[in-house]
N, C-alpha and C. Protein backbone atom coordinates (compact mmCIF):
# COMPACT_ATOMS: atom_id res chain seq x y z
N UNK A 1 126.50 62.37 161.88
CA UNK A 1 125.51 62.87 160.96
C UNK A 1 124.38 63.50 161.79
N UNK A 2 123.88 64.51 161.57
CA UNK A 2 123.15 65.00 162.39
C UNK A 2 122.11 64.66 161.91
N UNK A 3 120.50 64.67 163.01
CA UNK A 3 119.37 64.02 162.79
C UNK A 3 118.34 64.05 161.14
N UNK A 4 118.10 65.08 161.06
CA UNK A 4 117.68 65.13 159.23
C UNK A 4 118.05 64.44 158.40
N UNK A 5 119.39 64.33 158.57
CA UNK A 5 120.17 63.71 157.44
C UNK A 5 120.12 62.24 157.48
N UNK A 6 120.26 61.82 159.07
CA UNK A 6 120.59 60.49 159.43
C UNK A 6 118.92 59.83 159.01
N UNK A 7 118.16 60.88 159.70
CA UNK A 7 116.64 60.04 159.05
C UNK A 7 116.92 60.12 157.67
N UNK A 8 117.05 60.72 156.50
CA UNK A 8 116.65 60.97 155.22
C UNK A 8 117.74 60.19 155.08
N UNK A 9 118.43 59.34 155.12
CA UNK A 9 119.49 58.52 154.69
C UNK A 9 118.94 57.28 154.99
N UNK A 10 118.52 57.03 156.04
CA UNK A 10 117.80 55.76 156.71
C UNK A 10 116.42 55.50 155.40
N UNK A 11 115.92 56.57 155.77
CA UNK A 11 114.62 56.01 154.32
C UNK A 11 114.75 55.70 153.40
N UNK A 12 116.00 56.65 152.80
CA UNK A 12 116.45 56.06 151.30
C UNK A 12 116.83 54.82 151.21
N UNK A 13 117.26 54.44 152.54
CA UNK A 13 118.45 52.79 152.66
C UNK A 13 117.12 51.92 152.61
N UNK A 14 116.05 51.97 153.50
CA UNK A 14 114.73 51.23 153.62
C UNK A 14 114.16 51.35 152.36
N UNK A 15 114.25 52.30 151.56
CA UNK A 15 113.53 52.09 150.55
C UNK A 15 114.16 51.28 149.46
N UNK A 16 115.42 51.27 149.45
CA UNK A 16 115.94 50.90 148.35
C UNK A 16 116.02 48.62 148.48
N UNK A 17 116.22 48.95 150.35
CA UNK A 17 116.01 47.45 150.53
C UNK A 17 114.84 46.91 149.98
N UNK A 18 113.48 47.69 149.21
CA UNK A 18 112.90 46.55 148.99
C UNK A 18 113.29 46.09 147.64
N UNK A 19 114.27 46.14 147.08
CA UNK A 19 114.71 45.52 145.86
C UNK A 19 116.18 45.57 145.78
N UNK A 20 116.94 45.57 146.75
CA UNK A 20 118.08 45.03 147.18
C UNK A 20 118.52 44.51 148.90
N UNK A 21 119.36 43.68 149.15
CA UNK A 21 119.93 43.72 150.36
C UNK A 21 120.83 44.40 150.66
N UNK A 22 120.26 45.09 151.83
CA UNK A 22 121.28 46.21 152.69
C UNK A 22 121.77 45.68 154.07
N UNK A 23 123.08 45.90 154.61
CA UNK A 23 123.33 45.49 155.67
C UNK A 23 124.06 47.17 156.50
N UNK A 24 123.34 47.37 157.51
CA UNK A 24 123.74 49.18 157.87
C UNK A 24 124.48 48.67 159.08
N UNK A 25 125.40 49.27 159.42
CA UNK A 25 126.22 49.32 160.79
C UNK A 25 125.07 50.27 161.92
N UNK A 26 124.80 50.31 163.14
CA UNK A 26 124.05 51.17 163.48
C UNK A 26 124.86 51.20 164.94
N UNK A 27 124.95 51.94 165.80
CA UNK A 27 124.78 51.53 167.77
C UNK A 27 124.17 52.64 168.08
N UNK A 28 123.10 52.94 167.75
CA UNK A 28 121.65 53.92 168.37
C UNK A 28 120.57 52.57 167.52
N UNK A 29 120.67 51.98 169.01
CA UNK A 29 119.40 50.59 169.10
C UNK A 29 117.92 51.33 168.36
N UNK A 30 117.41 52.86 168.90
CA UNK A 30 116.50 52.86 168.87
C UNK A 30 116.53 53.65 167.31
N UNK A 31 117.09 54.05 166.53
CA UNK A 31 117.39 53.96 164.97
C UNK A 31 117.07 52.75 164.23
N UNK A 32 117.79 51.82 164.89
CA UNK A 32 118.22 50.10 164.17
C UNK A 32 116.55 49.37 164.37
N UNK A 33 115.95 49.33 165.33
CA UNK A 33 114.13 49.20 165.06
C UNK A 33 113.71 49.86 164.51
N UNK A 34 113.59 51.11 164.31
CA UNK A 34 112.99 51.90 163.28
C UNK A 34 112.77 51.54 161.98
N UNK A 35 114.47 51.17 161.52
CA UNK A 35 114.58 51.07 160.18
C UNK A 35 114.72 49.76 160.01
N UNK A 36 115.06 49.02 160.58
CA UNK A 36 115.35 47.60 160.40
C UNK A 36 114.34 46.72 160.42
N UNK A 37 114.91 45.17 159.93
CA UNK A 37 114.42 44.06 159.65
C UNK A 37 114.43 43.13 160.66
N UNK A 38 115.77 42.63 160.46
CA UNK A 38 116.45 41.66 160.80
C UNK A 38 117.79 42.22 161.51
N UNK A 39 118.42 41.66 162.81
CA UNK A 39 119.36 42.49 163.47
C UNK A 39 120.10 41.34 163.69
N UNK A 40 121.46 41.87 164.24
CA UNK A 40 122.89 41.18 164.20
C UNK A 40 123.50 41.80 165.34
N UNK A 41 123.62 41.48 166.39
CA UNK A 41 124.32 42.03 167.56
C UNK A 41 125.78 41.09 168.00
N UNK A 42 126.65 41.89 168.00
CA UNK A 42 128.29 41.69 168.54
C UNK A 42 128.78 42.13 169.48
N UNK A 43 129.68 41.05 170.32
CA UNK A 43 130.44 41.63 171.07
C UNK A 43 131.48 41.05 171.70
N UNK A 44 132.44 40.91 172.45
CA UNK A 44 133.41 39.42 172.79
C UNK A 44 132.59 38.04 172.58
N UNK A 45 132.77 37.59 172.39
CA UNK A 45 132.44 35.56 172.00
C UNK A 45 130.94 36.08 172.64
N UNK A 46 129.96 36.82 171.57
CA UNK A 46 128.68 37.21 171.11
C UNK A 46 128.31 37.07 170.34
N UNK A 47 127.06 36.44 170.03
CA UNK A 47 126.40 36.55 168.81
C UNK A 47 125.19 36.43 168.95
N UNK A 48 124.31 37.51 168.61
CA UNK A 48 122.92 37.59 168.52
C UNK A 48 122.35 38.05 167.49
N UNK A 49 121.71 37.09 167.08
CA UNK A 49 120.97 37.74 165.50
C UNK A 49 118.89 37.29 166.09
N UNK A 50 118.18 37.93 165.19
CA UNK A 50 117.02 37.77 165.10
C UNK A 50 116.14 38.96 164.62
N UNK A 51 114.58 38.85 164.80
CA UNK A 51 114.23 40.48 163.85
C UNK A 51 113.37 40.98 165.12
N UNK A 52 112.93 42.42 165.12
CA UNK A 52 112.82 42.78 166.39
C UNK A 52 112.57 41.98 167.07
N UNK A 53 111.07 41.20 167.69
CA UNK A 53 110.62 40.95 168.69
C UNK A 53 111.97 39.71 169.31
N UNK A 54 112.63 38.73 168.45
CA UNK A 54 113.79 38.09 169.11
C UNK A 54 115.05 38.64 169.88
N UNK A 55 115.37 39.78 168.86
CA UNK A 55 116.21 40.69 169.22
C UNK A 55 116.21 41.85 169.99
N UNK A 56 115.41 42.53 170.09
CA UNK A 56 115.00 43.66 171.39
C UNK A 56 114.72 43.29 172.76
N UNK A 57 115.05 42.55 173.52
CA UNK A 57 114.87 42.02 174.56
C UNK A 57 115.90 42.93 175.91
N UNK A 58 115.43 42.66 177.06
CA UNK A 58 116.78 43.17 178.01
C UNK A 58 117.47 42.68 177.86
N UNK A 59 117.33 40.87 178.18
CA UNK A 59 118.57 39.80 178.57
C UNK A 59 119.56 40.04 177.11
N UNK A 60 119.21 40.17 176.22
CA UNK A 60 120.14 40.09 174.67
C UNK A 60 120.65 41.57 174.58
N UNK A 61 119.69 42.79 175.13
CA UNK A 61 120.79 43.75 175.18
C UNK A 61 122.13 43.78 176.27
N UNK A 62 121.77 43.38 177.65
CA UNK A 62 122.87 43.16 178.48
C UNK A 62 123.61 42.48 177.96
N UNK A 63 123.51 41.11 177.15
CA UNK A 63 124.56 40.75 176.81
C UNK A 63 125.49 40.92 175.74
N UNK A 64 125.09 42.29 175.15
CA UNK A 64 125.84 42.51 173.96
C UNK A 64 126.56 44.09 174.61
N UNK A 65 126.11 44.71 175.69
CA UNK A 65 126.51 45.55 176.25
C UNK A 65 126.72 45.64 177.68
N UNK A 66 127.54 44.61 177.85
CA UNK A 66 128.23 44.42 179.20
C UNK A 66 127.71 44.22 180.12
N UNK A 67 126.26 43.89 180.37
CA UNK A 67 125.52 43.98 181.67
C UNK A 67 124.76 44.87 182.14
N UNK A 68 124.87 46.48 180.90
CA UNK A 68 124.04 47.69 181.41
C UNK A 68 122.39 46.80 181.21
N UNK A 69 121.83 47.44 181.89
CA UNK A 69 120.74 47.10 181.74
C UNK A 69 119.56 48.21 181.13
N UNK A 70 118.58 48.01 180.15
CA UNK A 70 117.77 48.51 179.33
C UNK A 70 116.29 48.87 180.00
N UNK A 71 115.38 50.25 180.09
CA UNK A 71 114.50 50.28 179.91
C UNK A 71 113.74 49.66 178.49
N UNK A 72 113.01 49.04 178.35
CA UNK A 72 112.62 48.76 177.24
C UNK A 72 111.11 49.32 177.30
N UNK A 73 110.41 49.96 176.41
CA UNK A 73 109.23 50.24 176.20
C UNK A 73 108.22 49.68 175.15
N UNK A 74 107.46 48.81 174.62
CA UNK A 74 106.87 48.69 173.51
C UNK A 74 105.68 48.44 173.45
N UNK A 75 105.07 49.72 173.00
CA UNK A 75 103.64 49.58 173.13
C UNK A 75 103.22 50.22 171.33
N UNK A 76 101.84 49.24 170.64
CA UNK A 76 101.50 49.73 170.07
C UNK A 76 102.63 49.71 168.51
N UNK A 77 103.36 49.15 168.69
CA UNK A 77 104.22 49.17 167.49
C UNK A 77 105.81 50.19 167.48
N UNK A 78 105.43 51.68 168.71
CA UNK A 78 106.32 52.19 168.91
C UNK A 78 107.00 51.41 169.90
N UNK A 79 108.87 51.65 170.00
CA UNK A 79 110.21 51.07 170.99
C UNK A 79 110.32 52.39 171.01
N UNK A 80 111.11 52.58 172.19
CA UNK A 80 112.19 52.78 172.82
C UNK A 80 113.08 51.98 174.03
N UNK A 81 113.89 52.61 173.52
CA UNK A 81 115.26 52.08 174.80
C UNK A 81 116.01 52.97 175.51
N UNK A 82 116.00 52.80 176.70
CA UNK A 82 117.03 53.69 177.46
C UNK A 82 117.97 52.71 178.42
N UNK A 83 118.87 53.50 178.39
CA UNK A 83 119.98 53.09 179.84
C UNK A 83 118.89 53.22 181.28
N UNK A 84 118.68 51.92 181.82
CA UNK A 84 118.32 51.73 183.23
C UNK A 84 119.27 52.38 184.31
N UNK A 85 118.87 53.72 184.80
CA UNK A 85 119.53 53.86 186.14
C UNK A 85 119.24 52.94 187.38
């Protein structure tokens, strides 16, 4: 889905969660804070759930993605994430 759409789909989904439960598939981390609540991370005999500040971490992204390791940024309310070279 290309970006316009994927935002204007995301708002509608946020908006509609406040009077239903939505559960969105996402793997663009920095989408899934944007719009999200509460997060659910998978991966071989993985399980990480919590809402951002539990869930955005390095150690919980390495371990849901093999060991890459994460820039994490959070200042001010804005995230981002990148792949650590």
């Amino acid at each position: 889905m290309d970006l316009i759409n994927q935002i204007k789909t995301m708002k509608t989904i946020k908006n509609l969660s406040k009077t239903l439960t939505s559960f969105v598939i996402l793997h663009d981390i920095n989408t899934a804070y944007t719009f999200g609540d509460n997060f659910v991370g998978l991966a071989e005999n993985i399980y990480i759930q919590g809402n951002k500040e539990e869930f955005f971490t390095n150690d919980n992204l390495k371990k849901i993605y093999n060991d890459i390791s994460f820039e994490i940024k959070n200042n001010n309310g804005d995230f981002y994430a990148k792949i650590s070279e």
